[in-house]
Protein backbone atom coordinates (compact mmCIF):
# COMPACT_ATOMS: atom_id res chain seq x y z
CA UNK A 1 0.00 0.00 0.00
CA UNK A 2 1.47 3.58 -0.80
CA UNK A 3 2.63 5.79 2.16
CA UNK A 4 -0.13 8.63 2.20
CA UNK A 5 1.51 11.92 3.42
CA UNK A 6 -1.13 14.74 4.30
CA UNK A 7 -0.05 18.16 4.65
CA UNK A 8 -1.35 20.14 6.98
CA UNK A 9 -2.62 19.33 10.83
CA UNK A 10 -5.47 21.06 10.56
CA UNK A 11 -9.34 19.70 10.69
CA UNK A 12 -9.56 18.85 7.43
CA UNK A 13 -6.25 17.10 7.30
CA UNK A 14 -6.86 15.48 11.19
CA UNK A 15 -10.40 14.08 9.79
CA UNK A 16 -8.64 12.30 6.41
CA UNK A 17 -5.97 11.13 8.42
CA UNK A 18 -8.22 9.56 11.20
CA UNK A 19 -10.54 7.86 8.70
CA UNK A 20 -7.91 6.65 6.71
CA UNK A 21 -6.49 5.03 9.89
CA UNK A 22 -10.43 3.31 10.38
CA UNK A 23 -9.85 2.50 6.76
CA UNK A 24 -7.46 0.14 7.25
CA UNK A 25 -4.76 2.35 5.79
CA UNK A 26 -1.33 0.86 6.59
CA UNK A 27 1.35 4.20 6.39
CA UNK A 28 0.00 7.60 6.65
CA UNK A 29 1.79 10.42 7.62
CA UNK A 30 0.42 13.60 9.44
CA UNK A 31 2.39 16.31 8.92
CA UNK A 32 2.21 20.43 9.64
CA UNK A 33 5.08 22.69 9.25
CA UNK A 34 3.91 24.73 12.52
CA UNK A 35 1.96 22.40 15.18
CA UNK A 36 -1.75 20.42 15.06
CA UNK A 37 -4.15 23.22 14.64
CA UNK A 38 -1.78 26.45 14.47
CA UNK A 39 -3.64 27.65 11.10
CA UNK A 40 -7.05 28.55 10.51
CA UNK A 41 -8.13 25.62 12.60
CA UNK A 42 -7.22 27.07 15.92
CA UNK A 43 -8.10 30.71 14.46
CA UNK A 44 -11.72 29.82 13.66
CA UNK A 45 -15.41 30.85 14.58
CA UNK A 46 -16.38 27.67 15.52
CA UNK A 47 -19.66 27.41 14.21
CA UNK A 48 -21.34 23.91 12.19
CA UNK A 49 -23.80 24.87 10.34
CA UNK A 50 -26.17 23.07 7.33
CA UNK A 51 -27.42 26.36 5.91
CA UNK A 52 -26.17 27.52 3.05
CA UNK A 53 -27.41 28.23 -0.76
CA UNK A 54 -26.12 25.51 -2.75
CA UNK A 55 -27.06 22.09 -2.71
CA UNK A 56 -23.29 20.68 -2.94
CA UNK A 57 -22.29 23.06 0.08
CA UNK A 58 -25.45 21.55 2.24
CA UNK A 59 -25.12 18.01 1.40
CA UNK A 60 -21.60 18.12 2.95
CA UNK A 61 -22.68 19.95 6.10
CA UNK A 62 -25.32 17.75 6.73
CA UNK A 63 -22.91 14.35 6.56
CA UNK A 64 -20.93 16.29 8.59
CA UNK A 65 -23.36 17.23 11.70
CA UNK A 66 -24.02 13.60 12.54
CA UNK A 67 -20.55 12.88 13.66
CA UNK A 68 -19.99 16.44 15.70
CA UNK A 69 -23.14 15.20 17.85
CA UNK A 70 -21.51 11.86 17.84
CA UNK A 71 -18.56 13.77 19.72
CA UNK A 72 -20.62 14.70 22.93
CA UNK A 73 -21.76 17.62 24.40
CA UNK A 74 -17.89 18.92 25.65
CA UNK A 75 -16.99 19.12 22.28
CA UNK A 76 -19.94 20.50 20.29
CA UNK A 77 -23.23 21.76 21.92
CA UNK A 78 -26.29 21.33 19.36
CA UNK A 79 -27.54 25.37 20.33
CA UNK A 80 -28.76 26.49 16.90
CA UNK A 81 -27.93 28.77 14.05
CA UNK A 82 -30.20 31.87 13.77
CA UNK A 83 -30.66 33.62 10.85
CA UNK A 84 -32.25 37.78 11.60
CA UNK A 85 -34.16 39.67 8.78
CA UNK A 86 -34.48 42.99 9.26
CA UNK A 87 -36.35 43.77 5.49
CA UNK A 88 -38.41 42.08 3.60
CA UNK A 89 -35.55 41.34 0.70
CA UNK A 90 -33.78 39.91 3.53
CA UNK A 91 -36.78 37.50 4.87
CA UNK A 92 -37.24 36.03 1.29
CA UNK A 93 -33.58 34.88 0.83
CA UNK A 94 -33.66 33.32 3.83
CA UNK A 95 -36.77 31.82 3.03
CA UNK A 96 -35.72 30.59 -0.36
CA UNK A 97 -32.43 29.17 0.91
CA UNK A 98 -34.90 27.49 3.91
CA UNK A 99 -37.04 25.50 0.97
CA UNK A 100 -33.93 24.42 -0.67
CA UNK A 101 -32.07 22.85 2.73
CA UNK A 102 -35.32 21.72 3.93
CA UNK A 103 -35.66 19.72 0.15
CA UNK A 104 -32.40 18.41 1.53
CA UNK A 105 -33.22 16.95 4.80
CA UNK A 106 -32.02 20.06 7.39
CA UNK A 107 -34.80 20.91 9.41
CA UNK A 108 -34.94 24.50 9.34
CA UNK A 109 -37.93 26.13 10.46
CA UNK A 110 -39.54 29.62 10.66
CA UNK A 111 -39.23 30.90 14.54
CA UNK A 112 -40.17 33.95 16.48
CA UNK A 113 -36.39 35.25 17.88
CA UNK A 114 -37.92 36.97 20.99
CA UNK A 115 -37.82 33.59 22.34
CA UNK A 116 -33.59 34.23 22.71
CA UNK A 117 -33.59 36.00 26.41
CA UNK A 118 -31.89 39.29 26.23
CA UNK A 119 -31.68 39.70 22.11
CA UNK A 120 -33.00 43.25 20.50
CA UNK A 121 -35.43 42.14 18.05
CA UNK A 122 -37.64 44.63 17.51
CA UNK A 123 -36.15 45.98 13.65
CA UNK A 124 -36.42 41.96 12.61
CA UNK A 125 -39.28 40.95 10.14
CA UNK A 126 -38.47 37.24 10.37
CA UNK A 127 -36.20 34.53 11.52
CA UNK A 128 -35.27 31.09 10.51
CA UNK A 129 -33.21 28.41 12.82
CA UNK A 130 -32.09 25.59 12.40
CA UNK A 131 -31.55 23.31 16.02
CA UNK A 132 -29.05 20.64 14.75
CA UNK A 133 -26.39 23.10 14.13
CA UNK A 134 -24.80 24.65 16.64
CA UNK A 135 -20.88 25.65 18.15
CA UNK A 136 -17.80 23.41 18.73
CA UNK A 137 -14.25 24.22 19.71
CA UNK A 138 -12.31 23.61 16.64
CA UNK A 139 -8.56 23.14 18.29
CA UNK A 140 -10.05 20.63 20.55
CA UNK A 141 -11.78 18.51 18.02
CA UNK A 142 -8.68 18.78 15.71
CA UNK A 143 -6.53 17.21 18.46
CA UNK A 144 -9.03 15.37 19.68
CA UNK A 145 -9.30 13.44 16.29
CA UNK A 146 -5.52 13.38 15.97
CA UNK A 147 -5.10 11.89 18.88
CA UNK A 148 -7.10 9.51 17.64
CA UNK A 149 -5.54 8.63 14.58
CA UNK A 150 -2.39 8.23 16.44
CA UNK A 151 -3.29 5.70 18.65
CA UNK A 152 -5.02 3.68 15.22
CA UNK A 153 -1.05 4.17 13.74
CA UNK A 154 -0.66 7.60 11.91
CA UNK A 155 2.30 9.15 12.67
CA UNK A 156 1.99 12.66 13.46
CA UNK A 157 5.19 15.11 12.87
CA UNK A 158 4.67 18.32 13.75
CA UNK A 159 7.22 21.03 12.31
CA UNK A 160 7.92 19.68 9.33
CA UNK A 161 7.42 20.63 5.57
CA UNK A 162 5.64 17.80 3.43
CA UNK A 163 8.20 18.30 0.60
CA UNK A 164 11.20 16.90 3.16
CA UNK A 165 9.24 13.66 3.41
CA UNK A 166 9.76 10.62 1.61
CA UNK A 167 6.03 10.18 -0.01
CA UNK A 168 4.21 7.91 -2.77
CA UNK A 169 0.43 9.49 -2.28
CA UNK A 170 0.59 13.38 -1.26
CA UNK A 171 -2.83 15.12 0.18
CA UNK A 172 -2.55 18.73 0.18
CA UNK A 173 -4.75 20.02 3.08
CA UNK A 174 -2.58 23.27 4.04
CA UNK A 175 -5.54 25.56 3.42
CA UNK A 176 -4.29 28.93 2.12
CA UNK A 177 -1.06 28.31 1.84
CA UNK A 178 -1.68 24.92 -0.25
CA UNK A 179 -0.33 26.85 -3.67
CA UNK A 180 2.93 26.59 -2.41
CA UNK A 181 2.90 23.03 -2.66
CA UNK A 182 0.82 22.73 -5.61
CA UNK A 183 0.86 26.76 -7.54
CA UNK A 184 -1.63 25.65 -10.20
CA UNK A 185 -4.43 25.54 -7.31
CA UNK A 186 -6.51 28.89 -7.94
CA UNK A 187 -6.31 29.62 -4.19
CA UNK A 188 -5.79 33.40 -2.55
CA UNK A 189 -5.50 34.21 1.22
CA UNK A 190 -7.99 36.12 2.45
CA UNK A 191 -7.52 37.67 5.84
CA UNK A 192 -10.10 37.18 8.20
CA UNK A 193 -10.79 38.58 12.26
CA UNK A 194 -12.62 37.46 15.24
CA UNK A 195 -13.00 39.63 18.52
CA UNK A 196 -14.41 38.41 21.70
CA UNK A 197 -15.84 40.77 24.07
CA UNK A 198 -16.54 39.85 28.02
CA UNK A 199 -17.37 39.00 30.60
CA UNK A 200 -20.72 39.50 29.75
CA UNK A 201 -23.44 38.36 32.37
CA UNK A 202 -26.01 36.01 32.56
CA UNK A 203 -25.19 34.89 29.07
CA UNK A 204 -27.80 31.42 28.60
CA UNK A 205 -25.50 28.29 27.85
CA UNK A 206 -27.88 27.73 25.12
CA UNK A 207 -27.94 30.97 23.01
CA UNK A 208 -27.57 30.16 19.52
CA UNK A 209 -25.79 31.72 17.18
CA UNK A 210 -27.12 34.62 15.84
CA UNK A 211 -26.88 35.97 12.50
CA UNK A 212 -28.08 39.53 11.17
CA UNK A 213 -28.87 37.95 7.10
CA UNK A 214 -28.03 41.43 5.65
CA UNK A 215 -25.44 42.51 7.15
CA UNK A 216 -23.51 39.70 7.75
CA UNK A 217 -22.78 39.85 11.18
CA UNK A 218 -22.67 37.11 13.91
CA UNK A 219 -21.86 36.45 17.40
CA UNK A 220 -21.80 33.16 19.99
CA UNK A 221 -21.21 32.47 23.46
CA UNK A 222 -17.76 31.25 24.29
CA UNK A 223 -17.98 30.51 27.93
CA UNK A 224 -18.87 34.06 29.87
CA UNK A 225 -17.87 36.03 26.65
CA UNK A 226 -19.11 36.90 23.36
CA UNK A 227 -17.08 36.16 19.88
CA UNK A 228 -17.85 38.13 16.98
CA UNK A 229 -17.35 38.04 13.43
CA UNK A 230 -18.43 39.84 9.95
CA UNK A 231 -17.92 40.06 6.18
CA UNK A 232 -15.84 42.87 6.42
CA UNK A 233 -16.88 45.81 3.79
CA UNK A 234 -13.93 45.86 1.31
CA UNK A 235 -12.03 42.70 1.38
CA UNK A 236 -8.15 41.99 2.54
CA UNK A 237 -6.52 40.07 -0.13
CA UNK A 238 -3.35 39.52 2.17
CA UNK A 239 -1.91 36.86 3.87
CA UNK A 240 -0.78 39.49 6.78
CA UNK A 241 -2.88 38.13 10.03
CA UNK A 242 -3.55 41.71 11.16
CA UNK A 243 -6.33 42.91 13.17
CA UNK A 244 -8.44 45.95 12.09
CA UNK A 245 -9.03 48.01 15.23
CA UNK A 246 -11.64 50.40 13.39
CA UNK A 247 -13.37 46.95 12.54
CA UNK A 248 -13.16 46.50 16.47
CA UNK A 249 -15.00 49.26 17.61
CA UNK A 250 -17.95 48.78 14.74
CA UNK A 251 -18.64 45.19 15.69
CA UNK A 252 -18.91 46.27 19.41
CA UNK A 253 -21.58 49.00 18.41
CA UNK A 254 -23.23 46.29 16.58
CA UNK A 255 -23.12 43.93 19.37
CA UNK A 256 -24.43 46.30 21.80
CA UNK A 257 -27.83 46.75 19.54
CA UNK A 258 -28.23 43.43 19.25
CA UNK A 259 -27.69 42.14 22.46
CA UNK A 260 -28.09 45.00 24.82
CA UNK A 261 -26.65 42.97 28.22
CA UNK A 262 -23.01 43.02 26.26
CA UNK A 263 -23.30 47.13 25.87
CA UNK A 264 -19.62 48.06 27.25
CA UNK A 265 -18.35 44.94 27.59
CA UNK A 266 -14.17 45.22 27.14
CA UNK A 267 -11.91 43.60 23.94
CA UNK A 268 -10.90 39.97 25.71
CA UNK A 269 -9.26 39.30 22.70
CA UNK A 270 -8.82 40.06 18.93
CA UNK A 271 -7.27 37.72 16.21
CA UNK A 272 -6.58 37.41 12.53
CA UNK A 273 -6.60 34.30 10.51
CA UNK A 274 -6.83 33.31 6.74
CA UNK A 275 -9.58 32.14 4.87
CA UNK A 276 -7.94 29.95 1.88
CA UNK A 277 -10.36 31.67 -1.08
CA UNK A 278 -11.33 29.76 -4.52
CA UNK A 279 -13.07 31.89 -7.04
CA UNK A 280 -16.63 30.34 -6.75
CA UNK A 281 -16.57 29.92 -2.57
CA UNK A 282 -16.28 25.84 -3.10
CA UNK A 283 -13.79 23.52 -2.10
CA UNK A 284 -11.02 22.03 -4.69
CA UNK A 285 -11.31 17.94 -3.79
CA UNK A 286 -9.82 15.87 -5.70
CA UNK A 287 -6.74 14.84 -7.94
CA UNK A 288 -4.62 17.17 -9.26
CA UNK A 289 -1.61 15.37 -10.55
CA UNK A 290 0.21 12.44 -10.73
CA UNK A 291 0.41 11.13 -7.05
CA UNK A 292 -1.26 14.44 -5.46
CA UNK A 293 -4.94 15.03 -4.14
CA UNK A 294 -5.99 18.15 -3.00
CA UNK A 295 -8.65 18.55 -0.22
CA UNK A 296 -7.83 22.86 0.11
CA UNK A 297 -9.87 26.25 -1.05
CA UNK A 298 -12.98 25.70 1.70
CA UNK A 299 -13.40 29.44 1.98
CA UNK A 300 -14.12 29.39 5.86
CA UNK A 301 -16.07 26.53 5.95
CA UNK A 302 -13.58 23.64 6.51
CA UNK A 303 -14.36 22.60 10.21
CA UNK A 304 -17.81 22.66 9.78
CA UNK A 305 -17.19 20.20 6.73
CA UNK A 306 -14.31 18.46 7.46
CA UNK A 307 -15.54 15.19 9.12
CA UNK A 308 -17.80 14.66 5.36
CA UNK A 309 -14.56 15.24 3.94
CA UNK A 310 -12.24 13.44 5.81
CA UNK A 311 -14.80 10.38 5.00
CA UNK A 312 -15.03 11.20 1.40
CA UNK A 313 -11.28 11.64 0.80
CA UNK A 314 -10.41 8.28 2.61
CA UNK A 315 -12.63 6.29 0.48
CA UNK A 316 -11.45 7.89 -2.98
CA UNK A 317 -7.97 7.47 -2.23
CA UNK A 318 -8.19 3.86 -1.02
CA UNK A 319 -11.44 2.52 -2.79
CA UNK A 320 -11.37 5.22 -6.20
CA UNK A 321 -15.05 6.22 -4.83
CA UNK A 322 -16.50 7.30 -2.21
CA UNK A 323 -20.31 7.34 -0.69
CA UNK A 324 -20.28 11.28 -0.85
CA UNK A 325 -20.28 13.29 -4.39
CA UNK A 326 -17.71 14.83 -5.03
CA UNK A 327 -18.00 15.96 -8.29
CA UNK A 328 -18.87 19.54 -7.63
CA UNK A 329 -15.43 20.35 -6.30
CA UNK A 330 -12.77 19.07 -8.73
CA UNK A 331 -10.41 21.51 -10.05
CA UNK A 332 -11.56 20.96 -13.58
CA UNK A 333 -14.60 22.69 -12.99
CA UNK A 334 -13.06 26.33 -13.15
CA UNK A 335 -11.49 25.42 -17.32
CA UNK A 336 -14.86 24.19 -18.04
CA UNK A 337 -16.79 27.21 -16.89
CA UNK A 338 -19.85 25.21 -14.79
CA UNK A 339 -19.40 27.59 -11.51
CA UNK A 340 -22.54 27.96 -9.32
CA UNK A 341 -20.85 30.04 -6.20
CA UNK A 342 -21.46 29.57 -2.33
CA UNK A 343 -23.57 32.81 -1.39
CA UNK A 344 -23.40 32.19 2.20
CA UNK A 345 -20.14 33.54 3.00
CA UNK A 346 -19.34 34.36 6.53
């Protein structure tokens, strides 16, 4: 059997190396230049979500939520994803999207978002949740499943740069900085922040996370705090991990409205990561030359997909198939112009 080297410790490339360990796969190597996690992994929202606009993206979420609940309740905690319109316009996106995920087996449903204690609600027209997603810690599922795939024989070597390893089979799972290991992946770095604000009191364990649909902006409860994110107006083409403090300040206004209890609350911390960007918002999966497989480009959504994936990839590269379509992502889609792009972009 070939040696499989993976590149890149992350969650995408800690889920294919733990399935291909359940496999039956007899030498894979782990490897990340930094540590398990130190990317965009341990930089991330944390949200799992099944809601988005295009059937490819939801059909890998929902594969994907069934094993997060399989992890227990101390690593993912089934609170919700809710989705605020405050116009009309807004309301019937979400309610288009709705009909399509429902078509696809994610139960989302219309709801009335005064039920959330201590949310401002009074600009919103509509709401739509969805209870199965919810919030996990992606470090601690990353090592979690590494940990894992160590004790079922991977060898994990951390600090180290795939290309000084002896390798038959090479998956490139580096996220934005898989180009430099394969440059004809269509790939940019897009630069990313979070900012968590706290303590905030009498924050509910179960307050989901909240989403305003037009503007993009989105919060959850990490412990006795608050993170926050955003699509950020004009976007940072960089791979510089800075933090914007002028983006700072606006997202505490905004959290303020819409959650009055957090009005005030200090900067805990602020952080930069990297989202690695394709040009239609979908992940490249697949083969991409002569002994290489790509599983890189998920556009912020590669925790929240990753166990799918890890499954997926596994099967492919040991069976030539796997129970999942993956179709929609190969890199030949960009020369042959069928490109339906991922709307939901946070």
């Amino acid at each position: 059997m070939a040696r499989i080297v993976i590149a890149g410790a992350g969650a995408i490339g800690a889920n294919i190396a733990y399935r291909l360990a359940l496999c039956g796969a007899d030498e894979v190597v782990l490897v990340d230049r930094a540590q398990v996690g130190a990317g965009a992994t341990g930089k991330a929202m944390g949200g799992v979500r099944q809601q988005f606009s295009t059937a490819a993206e939801v059909r890998l979420a929902r594969e994907s939520v069934s094993f997060f609940r399989e992890l227990g309740a101390e690593l993912f905690q089934p609170v919700g994803y809710l989705f605020l319109a405050s116009t009309e316009e807004g309301l019937a996106s979400l309610e288009g999207r709705a009909e399509l995920q429902r078509g696809l087996g994610v139960p989302v449903e219309k709801v009335d978002p005064s039920r959330v204690d201590g949310l401002h609600v009074d600009d919103v027209v509509g709401a739509v949740v969805c209870w199965e997603d919810g919030v996990a810690d992606p470090l601690a599922v990353t090592r979690e499943l590494v940990t894992r795939a160590a004790a079922a024989g991977v060898e994990v070597r951390e600090g180290v740069d795939a290309r000084e390893v002896d390798v038959d089979l090479l998956v490139i799972a580096a996220g934005a900085v898989s180009p430099e290991l394969w440059p004809g992946l269509p790939i940019r770095p897009l630069c990313r922040q979070l900012v968590e604000v706290g303590p905030v009191e009498g924050l509910p364990d179960d307050l989901p996370m909240v989403l305003e649909a037009e503007t993009g902006f989105h919060f959850r409860r990490v412990e006795d705090r608050l993170r926050l994110a955003m699509s950020e107006p004009a976007p940072r083409w960089t791979d510089r991990e800075e933090v914007d403090e002028a983006l700072v300040e606006d997202w505490r206004e905004r959290i303020a409205r819409r959650y009055p209890a957090a009005a005030g609350a200090p900067v805990a911390r602020a952080w930069a990561g990297l989202y690695d960007m394709t040009p239609d918002a979908h992940p490249i999966i697949g083969w991409v030359g002569d002994g290489v497989y790509a599983a890189c480009g998920f556009s912020g959504h590669g925790f929240m997909q990753s166990p799918a994936v890890g499954k997926a990839v596994a099967e492919e590269l040991l069976d030539g198939e796997s129970s999942i379509d993956l179709s929609p992502y190969r890199l030949e889609r960009f020369a042959e112009g069928a490109v339906v792009p991922e709307q939901l972009i946070l």
